[in-house]
Protein backbone atom coordinates (compact mmCIF):
# COMPACT_ATOMS: atom_id res chain seq x y z
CA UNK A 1 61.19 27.49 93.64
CA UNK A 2 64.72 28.31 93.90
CA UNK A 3 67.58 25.94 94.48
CA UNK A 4 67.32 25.57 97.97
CA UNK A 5 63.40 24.74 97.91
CA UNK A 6 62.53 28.18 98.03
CA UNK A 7 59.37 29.94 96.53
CA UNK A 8 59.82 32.12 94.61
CA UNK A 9 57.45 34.92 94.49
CA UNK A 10 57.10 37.68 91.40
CA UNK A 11 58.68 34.71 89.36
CA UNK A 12 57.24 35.18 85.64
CA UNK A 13 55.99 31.98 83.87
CA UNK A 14 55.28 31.74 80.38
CA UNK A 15 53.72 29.03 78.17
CA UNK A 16 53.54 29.40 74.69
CA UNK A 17 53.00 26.31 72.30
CA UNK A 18 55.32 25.06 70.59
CA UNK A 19 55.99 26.28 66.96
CA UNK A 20 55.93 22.47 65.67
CA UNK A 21 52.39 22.18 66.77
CA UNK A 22 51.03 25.39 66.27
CA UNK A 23 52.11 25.59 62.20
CA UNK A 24 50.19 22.32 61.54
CA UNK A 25 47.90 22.89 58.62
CA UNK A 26 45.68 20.05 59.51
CA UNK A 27 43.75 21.40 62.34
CA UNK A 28 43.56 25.21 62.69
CA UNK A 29 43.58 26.35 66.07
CA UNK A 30 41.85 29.20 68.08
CA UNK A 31 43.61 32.72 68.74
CA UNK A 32 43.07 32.05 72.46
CA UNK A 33 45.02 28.40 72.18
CA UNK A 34 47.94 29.49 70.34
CA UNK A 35 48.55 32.65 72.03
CA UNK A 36 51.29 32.63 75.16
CA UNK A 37 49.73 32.16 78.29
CA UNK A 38 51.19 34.65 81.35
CA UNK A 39 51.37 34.11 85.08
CA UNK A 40 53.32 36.04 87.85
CA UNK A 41 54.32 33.71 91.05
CA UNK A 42 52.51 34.70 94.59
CA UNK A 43 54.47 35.01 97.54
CA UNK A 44 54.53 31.40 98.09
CA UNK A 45 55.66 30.50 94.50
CA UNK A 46 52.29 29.65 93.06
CA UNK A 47 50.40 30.64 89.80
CA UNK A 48 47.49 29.47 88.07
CA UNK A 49 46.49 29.06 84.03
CA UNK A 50 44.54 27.60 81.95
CA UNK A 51 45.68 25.55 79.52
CA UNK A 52 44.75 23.18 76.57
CA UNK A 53 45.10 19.61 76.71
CA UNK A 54 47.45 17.30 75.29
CA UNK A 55 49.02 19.85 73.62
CA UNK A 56 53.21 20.49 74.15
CA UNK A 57 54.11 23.89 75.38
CA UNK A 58 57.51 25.37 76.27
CA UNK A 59 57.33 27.08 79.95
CA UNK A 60 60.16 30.34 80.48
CA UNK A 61 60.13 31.18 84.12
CA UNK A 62 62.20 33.96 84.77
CA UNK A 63 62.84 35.51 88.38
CA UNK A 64 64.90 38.33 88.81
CA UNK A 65 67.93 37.70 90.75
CA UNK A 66 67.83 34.12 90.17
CA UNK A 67 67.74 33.58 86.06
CA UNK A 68 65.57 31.80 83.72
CA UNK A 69 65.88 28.94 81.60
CA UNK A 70 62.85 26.73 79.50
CA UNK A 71 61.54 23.50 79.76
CA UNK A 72 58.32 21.62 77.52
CA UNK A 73 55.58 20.63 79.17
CA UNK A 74 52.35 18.39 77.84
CA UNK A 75 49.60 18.52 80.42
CA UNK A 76 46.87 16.33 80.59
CA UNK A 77 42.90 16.73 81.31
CA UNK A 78 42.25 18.09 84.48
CA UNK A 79 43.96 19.83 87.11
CA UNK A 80 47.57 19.99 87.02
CA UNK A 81 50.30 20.89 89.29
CA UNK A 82 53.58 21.70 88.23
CA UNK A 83 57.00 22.46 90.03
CA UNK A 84 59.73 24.21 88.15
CA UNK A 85 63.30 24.56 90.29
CA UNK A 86 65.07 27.46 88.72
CA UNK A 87 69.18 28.31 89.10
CA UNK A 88 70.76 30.92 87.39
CA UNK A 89 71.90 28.53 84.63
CA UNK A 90 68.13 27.67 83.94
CA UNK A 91 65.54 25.12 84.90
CA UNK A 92 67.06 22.44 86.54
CA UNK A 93 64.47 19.86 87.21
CA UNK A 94 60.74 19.77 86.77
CA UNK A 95 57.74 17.70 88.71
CA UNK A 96 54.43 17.76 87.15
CA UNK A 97 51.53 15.44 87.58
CA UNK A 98 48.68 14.34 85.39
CA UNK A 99 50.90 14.56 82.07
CA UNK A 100 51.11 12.71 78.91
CA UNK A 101 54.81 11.80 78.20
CA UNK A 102 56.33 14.20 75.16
């Protein structure tokens, strides 16, 4: 959503795991894990991915005539909503639930 509580529709949102994480020797990961994970906003300002568990990702949501900006994200087991406010400075605030602290 946009500053004013707006959706934001044809918004792109991007996960991809963070680099920390996904060069740790101890525990390989699949392809399909550490590869970015795409979504494009309806008109109402809602996606929907699948993502791994516990596992910290960095989120770029980009809409075009608003900006972009990046935030991390850890979600949990289970369905997950998030809410990512973006200004043209970047992502101001985020509300998720069902997430581990980072």
């Amino acid at each position: 959503m946009d500053a004013h509580g707006q959706p934001l529709g044809g918004a792109r949102v991007v996960f991809t795991r963070r680099a920390k994480e996904t060069n740790n020797s101890s525990s390989a990961l699949p392809a399909s894990v550490a590869a970015p994970i795409r979504a494009l906003t309806d008109e109402e300002g809602i996606f929907s991915v699948e993502m791994a568990p516990f596992l910290a990702y960095t989120a770029a949501v980009e809409a075009p005539g608003i900006g972009k900006g990046e935030t991390t994200v850890r979600p949990a087991c289970g369905p997950c909503a998030m809410k990512f406010v973006l200004e043209k400075d970047g992502v101001k605030s985020v509300e998720h639930c069902n997430t581990s602290p980072l």
